[in-house]
Structures are given as C-alpha cells and as structure tokens.
C-alpha atoms as a PDB file:
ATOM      1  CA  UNK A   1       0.000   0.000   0.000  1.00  0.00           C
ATOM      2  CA  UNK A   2       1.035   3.219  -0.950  1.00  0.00           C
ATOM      3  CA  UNK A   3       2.139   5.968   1.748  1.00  0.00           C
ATOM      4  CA  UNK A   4      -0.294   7.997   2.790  1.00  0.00           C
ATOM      5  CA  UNK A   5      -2.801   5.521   1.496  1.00  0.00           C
ATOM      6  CA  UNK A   6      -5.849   4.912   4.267  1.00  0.00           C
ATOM      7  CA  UNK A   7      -7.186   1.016   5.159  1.00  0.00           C
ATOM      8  CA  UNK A   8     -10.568   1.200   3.481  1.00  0.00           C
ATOM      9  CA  UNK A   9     -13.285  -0.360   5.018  1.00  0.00           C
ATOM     10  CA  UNK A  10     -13.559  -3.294   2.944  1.00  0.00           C
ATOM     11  CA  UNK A  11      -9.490  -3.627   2.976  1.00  0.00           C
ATOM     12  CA  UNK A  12     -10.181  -4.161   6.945  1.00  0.00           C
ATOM     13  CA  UNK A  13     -12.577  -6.431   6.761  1.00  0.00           C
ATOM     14  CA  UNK A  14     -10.247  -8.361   4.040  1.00  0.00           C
ATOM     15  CA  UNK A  15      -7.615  -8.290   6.851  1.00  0.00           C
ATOM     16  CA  UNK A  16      -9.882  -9.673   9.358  1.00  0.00           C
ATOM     17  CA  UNK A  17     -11.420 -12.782   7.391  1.00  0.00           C
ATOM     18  CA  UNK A  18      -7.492 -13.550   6.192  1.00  0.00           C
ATOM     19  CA  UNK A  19      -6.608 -13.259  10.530  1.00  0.00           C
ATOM     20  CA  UNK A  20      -9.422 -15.516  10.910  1.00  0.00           C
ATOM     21  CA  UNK A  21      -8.525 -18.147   8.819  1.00  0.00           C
ATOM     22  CA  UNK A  22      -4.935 -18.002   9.436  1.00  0.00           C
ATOM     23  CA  UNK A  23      -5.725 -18.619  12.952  1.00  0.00           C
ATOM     24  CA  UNK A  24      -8.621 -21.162  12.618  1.00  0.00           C
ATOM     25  CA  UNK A  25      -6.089 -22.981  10.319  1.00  0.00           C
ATOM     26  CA  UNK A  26      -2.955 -23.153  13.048  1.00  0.00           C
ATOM     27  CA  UNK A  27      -5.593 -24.504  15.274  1.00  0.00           C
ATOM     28  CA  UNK A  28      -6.958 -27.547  13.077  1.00  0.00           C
ATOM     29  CA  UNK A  29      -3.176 -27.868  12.244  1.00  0.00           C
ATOM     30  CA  UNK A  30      -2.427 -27.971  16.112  1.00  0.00           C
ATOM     31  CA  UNK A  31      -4.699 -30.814  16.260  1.00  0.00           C
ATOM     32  CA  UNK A  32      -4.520 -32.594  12.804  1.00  0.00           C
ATOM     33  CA  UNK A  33      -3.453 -36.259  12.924  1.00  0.00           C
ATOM     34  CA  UNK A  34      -3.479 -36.542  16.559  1.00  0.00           C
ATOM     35  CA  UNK A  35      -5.328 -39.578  18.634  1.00  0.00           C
ATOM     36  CA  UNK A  36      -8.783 -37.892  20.228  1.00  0.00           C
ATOM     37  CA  UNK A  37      -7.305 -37.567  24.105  1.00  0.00           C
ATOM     38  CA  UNK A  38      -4.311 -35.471  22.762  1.00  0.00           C
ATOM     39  CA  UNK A  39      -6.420 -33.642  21.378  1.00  0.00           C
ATOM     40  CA  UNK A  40      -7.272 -30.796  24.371  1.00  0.00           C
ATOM     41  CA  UNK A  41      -3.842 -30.660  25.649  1.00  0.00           C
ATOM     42  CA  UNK A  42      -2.260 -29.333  22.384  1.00  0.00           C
ATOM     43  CA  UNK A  43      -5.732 -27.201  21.211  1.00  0.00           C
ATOM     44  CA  UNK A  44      -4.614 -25.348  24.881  1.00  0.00           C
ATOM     45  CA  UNK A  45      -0.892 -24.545  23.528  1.00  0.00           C
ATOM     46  CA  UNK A  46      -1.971 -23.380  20.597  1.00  0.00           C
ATOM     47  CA  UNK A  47      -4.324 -20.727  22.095  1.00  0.00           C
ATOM     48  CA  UNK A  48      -1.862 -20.155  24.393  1.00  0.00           C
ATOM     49  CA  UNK A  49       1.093 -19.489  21.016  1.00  0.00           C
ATOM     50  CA  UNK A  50      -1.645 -16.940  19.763  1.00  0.00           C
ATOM     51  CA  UNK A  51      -2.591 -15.092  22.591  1.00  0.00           C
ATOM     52  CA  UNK A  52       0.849 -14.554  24.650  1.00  0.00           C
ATOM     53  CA  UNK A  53      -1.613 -11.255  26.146  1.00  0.00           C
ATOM     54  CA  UNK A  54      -3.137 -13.868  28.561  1.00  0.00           C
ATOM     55  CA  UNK A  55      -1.131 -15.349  32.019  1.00  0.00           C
ATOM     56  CA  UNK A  56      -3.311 -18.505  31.383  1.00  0.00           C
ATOM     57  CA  UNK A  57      -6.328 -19.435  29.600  1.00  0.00           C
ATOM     58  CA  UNK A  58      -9.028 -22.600  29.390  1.00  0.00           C
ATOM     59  CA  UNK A  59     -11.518 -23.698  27.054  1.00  0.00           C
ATOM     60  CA  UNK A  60     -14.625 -24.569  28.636  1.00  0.00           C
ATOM     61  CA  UNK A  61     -17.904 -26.485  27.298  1.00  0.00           C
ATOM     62  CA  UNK A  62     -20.988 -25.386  28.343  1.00  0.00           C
ATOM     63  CA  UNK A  63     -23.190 -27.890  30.125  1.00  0.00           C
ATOM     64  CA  UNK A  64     -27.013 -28.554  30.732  1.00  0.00           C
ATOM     65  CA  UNK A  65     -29.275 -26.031  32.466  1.00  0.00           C
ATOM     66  CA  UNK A  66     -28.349 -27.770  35.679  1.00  0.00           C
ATOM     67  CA  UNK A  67     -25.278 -25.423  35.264  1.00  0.00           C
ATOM     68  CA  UNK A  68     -22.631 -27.820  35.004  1.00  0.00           C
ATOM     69  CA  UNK A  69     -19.838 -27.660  32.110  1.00  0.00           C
ATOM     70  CA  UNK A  70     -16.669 -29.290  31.430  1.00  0.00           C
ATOM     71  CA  UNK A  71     -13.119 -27.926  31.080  1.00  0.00           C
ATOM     72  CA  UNK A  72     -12.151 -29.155  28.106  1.00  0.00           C
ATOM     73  CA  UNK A  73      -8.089 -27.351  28.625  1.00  0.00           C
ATOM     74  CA  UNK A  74      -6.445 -25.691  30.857  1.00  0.00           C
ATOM     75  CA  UNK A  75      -3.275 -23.618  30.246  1.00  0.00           C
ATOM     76  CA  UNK A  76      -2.113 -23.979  34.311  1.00  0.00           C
ATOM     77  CA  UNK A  77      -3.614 -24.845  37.899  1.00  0.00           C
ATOM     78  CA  UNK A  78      -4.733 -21.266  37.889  1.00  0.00           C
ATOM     79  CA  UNK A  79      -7.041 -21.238  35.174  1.00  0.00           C
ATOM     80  CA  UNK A  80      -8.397 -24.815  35.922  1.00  0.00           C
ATOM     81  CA  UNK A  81      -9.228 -23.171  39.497  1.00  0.00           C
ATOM     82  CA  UNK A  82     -10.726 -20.418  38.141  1.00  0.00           C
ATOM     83  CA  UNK A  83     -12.634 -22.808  35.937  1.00  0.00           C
ATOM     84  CA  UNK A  84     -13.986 -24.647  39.437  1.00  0.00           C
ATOM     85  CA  UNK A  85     -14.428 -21.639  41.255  1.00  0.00           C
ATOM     86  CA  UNK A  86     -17.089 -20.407  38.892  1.00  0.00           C
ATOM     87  CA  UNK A  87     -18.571 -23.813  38.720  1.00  0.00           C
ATOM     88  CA  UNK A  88     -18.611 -23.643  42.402  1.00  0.00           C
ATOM     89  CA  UNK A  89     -20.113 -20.528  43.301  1.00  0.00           C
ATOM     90  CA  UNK A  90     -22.270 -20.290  39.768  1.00  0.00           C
ATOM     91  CA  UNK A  91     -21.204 -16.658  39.204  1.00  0.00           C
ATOM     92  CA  UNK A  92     -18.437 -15.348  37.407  1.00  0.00           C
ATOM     93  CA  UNK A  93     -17.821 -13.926  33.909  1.00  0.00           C
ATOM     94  CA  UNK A  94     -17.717 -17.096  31.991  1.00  0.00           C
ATOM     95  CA  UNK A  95     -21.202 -18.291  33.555  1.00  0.00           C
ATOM     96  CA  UNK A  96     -22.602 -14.821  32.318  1.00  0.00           C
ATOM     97  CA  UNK A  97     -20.679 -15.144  29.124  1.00  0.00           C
ATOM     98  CA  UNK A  98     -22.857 -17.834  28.526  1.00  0.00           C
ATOM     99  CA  UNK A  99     -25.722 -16.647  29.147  1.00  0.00           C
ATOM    100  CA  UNK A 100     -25.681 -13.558  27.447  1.00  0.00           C
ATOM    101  CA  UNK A 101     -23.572 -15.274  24.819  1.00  0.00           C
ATOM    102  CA  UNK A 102     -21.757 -12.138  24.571  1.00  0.00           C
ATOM    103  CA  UNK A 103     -17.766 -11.302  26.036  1.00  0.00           C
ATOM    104  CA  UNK A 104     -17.585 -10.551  29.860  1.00  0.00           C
ATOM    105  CA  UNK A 105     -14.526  -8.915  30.929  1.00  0.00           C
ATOM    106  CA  UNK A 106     -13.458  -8.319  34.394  1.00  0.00           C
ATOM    107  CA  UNK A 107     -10.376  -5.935  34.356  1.00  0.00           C
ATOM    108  CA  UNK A 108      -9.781  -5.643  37.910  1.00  0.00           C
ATOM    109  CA  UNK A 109     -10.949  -7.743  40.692  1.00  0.00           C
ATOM    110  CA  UNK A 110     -10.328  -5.709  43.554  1.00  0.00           C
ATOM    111  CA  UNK A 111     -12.402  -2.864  42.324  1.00  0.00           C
ATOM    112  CA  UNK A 112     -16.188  -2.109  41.100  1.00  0.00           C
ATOM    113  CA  UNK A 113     -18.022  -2.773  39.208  1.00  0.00           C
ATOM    114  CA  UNK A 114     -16.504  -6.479  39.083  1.00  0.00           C
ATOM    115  CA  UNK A 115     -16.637  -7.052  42.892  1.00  0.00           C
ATOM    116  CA  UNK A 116     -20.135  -5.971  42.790  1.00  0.00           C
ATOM    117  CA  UNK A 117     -20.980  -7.854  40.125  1.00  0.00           C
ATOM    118  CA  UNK A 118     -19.187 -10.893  41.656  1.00  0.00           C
ATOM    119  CA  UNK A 119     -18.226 -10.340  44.857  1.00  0.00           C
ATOM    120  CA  UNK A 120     -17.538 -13.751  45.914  1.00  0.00           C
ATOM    121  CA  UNK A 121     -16.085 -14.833  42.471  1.00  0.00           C
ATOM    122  CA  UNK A 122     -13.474 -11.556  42.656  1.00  0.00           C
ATOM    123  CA  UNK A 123     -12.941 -12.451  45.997  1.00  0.00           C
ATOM    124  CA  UNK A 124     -11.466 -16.313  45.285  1.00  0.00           C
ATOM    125  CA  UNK A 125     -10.388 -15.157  41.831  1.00  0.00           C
ATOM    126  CA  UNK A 126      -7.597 -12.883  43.903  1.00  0.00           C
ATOM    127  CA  UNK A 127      -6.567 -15.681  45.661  1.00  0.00           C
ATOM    128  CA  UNK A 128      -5.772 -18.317  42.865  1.00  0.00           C
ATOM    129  CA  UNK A 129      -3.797 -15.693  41.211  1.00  0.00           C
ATOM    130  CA  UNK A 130      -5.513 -13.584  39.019  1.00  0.00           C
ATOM    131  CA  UNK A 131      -6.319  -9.918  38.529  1.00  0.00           C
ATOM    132  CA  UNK A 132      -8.106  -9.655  35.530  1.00  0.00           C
ATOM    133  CA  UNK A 133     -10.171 -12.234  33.757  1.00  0.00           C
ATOM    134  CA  UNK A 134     -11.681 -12.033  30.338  1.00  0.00           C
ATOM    135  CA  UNK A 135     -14.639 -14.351  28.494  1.00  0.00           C
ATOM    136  CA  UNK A 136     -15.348 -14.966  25.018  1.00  0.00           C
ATOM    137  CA  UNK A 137     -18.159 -17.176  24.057  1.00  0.00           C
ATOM    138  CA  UNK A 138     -17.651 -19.924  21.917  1.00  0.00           C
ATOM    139  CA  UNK A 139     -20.529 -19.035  19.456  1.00  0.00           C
ATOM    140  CA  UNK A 140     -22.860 -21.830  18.145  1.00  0.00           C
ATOM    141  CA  UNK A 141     -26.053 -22.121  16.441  1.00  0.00           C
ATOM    142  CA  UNK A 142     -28.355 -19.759  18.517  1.00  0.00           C
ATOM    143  CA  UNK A 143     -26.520 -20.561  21.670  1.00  0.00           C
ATOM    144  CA  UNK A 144     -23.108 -20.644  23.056  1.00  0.00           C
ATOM    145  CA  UNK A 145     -21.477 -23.819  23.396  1.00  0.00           C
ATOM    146  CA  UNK A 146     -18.904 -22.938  25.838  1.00  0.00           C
ATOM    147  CA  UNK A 147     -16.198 -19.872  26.452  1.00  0.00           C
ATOM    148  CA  UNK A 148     -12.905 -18.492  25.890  1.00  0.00           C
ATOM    149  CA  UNK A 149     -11.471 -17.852  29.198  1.00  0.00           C
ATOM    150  CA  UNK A 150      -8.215 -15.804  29.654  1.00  0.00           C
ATOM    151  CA  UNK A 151      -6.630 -14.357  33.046  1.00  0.00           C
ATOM    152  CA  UNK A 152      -3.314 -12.128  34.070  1.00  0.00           C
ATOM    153  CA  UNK A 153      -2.063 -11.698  37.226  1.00  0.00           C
ATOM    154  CA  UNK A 154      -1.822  -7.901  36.497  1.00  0.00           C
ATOM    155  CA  UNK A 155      -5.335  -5.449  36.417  1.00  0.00           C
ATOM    156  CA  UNK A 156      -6.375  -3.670  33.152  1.00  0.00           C
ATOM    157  CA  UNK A 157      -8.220  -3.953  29.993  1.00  0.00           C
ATOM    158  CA  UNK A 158      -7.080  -5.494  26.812  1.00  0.00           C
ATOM    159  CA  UNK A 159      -5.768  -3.213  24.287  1.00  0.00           C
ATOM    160  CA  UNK A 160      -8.037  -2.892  20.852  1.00  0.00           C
ATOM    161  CA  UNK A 161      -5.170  -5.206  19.075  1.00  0.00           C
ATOM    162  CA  UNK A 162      -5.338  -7.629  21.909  1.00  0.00           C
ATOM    163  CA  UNK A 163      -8.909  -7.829  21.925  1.00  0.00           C
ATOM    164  CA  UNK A 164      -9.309  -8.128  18.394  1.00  0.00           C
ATOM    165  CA  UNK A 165      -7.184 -10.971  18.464  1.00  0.00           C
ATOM    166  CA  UNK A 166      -8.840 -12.689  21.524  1.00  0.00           C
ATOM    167  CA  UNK A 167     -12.221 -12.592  19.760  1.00  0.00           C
ATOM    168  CA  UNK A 168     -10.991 -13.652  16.317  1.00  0.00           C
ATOM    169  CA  UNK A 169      -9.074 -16.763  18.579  1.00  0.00           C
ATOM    170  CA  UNK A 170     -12.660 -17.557  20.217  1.00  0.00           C
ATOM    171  CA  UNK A 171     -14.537 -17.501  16.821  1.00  0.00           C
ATOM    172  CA  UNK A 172     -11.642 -19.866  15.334  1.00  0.00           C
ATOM    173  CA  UNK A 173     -11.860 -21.568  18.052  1.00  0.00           C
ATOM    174  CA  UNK A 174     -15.579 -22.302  17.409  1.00  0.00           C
ATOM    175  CA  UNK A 175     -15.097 -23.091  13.796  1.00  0.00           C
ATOM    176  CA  UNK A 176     -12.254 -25.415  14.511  1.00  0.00           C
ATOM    177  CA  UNK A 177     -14.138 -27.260  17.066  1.00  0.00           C
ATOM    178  CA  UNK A 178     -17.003 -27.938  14.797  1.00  0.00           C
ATOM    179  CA  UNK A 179     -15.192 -28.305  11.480  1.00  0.00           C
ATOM    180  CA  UNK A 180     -13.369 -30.991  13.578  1.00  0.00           C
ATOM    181  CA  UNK A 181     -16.805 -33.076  14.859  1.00  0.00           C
ATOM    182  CA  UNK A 182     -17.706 -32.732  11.577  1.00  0.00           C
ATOM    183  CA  UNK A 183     -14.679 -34.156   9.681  1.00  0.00           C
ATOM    184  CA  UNK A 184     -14.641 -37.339  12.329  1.00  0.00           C
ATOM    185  CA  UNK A 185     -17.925 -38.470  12.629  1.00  0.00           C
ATOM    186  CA  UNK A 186     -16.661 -42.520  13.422  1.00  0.00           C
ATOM    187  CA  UNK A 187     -17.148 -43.298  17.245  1.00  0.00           C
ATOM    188  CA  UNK A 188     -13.410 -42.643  17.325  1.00  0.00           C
ATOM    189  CA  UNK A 189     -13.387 -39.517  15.986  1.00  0.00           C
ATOM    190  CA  UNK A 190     -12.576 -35.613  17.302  1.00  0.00           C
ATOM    191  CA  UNK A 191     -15.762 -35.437  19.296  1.00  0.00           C
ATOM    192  CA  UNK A 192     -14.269 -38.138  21.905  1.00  0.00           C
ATOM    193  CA  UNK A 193     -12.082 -35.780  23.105  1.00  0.00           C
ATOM    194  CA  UNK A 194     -14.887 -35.226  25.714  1.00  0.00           C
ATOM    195  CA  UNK A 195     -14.530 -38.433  27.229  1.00  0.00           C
ATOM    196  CA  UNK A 196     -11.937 -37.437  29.276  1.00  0.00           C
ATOM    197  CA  UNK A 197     -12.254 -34.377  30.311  1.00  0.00           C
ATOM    198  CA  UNK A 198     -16.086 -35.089  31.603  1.00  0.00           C
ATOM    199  CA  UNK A 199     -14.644 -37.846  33.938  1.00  0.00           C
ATOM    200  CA  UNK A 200     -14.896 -34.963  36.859  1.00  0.00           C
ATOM    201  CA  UNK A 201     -18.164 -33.895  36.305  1.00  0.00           C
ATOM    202  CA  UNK A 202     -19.679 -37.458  36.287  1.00  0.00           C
ATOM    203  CA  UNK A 203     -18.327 -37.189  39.557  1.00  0.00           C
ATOM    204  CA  UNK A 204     -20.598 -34.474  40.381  1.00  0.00           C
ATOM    205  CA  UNK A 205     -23.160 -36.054  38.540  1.00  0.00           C
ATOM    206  CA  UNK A 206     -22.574 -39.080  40.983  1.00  0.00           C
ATOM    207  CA  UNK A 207     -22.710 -37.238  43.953  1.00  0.00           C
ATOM    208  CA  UNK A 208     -25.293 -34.884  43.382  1.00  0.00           C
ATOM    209  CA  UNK A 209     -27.372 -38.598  42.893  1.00  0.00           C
ATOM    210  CA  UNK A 210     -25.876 -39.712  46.126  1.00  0.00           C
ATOM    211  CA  UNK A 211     -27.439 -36.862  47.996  1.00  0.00           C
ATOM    212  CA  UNK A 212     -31.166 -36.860  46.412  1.00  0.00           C
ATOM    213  CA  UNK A 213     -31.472 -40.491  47.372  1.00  0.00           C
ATOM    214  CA  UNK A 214     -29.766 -40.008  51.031  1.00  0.00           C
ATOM    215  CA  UNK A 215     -31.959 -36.737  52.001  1.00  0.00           C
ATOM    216  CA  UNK A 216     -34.724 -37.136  49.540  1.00  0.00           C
ATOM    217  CA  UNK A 217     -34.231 -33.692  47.808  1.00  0.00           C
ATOM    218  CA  UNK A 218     -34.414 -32.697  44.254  1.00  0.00           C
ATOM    219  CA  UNK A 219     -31.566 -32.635  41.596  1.00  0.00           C
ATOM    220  CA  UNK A 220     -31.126 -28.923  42.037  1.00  0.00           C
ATOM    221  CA  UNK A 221     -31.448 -28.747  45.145  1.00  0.00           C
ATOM    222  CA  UNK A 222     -28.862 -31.872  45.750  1.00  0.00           C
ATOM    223  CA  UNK A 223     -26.516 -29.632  43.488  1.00  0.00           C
ATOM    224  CA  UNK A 224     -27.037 -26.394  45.438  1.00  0.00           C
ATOM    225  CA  UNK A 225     -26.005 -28.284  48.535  1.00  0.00           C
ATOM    226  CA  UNK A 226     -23.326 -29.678  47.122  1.00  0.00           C
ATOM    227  CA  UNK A 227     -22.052 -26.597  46.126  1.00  0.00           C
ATOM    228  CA  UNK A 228     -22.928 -24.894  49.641  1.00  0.00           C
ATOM    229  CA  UNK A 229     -20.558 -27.090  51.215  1.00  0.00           C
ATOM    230  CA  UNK A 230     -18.037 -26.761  49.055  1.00  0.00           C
ATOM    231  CA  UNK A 231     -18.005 -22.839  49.353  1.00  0.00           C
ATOM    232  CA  UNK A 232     -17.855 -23.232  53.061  1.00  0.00           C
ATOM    233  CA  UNK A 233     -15.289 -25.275  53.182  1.00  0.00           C
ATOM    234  CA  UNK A 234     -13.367 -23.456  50.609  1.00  0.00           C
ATOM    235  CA  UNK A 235     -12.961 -26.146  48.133  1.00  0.00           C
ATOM    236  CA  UNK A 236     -14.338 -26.894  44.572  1.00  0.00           C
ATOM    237  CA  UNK A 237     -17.365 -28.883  43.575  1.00  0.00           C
ATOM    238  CA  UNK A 238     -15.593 -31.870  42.165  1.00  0.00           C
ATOM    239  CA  UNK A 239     -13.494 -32.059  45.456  1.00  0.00           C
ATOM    240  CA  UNK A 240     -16.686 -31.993  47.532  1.00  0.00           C
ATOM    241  CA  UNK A 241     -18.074 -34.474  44.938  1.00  0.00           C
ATOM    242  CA  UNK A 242     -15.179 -37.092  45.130  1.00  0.00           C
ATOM    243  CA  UNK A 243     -15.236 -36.845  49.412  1.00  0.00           C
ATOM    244  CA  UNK A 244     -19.051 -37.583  48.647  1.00  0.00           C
ATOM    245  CA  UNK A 245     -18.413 -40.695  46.268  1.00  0.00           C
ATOM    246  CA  UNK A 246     -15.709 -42.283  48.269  1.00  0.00           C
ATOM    247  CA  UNK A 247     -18.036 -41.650  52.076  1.00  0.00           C
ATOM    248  CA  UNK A 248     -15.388 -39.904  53.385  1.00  0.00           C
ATOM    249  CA  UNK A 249     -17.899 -37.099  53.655  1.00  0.00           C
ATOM    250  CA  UNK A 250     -21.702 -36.965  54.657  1.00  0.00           C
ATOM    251  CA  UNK A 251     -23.728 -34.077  53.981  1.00  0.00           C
ATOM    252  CA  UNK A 252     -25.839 -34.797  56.617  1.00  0.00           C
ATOM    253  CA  UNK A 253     -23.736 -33.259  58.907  1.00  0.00           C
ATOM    254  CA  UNK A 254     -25.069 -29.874  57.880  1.00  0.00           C
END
C-alpha cells in the first residue's frame, strides 16, 4: 500500500477474514493427525502461542441447564481453578458469558463494578492468582457452546489489538471445534475428546445422585447443597463431589 494511502473499510474487513482463517487454520493444524485424548492438551498450547496477552487461559464447554460444564483445557492450575471456582459458586464472567452469549470482561478484581458484580467470584479469583479475567463465548447455532477464558495476574483492559485478536481466537476456536466433529464423525473420531475431560463432572453427577437419594431432595437442590458445602469449606465442587463418592464425607452433617 502506498504511503499515505488509508485502510478502506472493505481492505479491513479483508484483513480480518485472512486473521481468521490463518488462525482457525494453526488450530486444526495444532490438532490434525493426533489420537482424540491429545487432542485438548495441544488445542490449549496453541491458544496459548496466539494469545501470549493472557497469564493462562481454558476452554470450557458449556453444560445442561443444571449449570454444570466441562473444562475441556487448561493452560495452568490457575485457570483450571478459576474454571472450578465459577462452577462452584455459579457466578463469574464465563457463567454470564454464557448466558448472554456475549464477552464478559473483568479488568480488575479488587475494584467495582466487578466485585459488585461478583463479589464472591473476585474475591477467590484474587486468591488463585488472578487480577483480571476475560470471556469470550464460543458461538454456536443460537446458543453458546462454551467460552474463551483468559486471566493475568496484572489489572487492566485489553488493548483494541489484543482484543481483536482474543475474539478472532474464540470464533476460530468455534469453527475449529465444529469443522473438527464434523470431519470425524466414526465413534473414534474428534468429538471423543470429551470423554476425558467429563470424567470430573460425572463425579458431580454421581454425587449430586448420592445426595437426592440419602436426604430425599431434588436434583437442584442436591446440586445447590453440594455446592454450599463446598463454598464453606473453601474447596471446589468436584473435590466436595469425590469426598461424597468415596463416604469420606456426609452431607448430613449440615
């Protein structure tokens, strides 16, 4: 381009769609040829390669209405216990990325408006080790199937280049996931990379079955419980969940 010259509108949006599939194609690449449970662990460093912005990041599935999801990857302990802590408490700005299906950022967790709009969530947030946390939905067909979730240990707000690039990550991301489920349909194929990664949440699952039978409560309200105690005693669901499968923990002590 000429000096002088100015980006045109369609020259931008060019530059975009050629982003978007260079991306979408490092992440099919980052996956291509690989057996379905190495699948989440090398999807996670390639997110990771393209967004060096983020401390950590995870890719997380969204669940049933029951509000439970799966972490498909995590970058680092950090972002899987960010991951629980939202599951735990069922706030936080991937749960409302969800269900807005719409990016949540929370730039600083020691401030407002995030620790009024999650003041429990900002609160445990701090403590695992982050600052800032940002959510992209993964966007599906009329809903979202799960989020992009980055965090840094330092406050602030993504830059218009960073954020740009997040959100053109999380749409590849979406693309590559279903271009993927689509291009291995055989029981074998892409779409058994779940298997492993819901092995905690049948755990839940198991528990929160556990509970209805011993107290003769309802699903949800098994679940709430569940997730009560956990919050008290400052743990995550699925560690509350395993206690409860293995009956080193009874729930009618509350």
């Amino acid at each position: 381009m000429p000096d002088g010259d100015v980006l045109g509108d369609g020259d931008a949006e060019r530059e975009t769609e050629v982003e978007r599939a260079r991306i979408a194609h490092e992440l099919i690449a980052a996956v291509g040829g690989l057996r379905p449970p190495e699948v989440p662990e090398a999807l996670c460093r390639a997110c990771c390669r393209l967004l060096p912005l983020a401390t950590g990041l995870s890719v997380n599935v969204a669940g049933n209405s029951d509000g439970t999801g799966i972490v498909l990857c995590a970058s680092d302990d950090v972002a899987t216990r960010l991951a629980d802590i939202q599951y735990t408490l069922g706030e936080g700005p991937s749960t409302e990325a969800v269900r807005l299906r719409a990016p949540v950022f929370a730039p600083d967790l020691n401030r407002p408006p995030d620790t009024r709009r999650w003041p429990l969530f900002s609160v445990q947030a701090i403590k695992a080790g982050a600052q800032s946390v940002f959510s992209l939905p993964l966007a599906g067909a009329g809903h979202a199937l799960g989020t992009l979730d980055l965090y840094r240990r330092a406050s602030g707000s993504l830059s218009g280049t960073h954020l740009r690039t997040a959100l053109l990550v999380a749409d590849a991301l979406s693309l590559a996931v279903i271009a993927l489920d689509h291009a291995s349909p055989a029981p074998e194929g892409v779409v058994t990379w779940l298997a492993g990664a819901e092995a905690d949440r049948e755990e839940v699952h198991h528990a929160t079955g556990m509970i209805m039978v011993r107290l003769g409560v309802s699903a949800e309200e098994a679940l709430l419980r569940l997730r009560a105690r956990a919050f008290a005693q400052g743990r995550t669901a699925t560690e509350v969940a395993r206690a409860i499968v293995d009956r080193t923990m009874d729930l009618c002590d509350d």
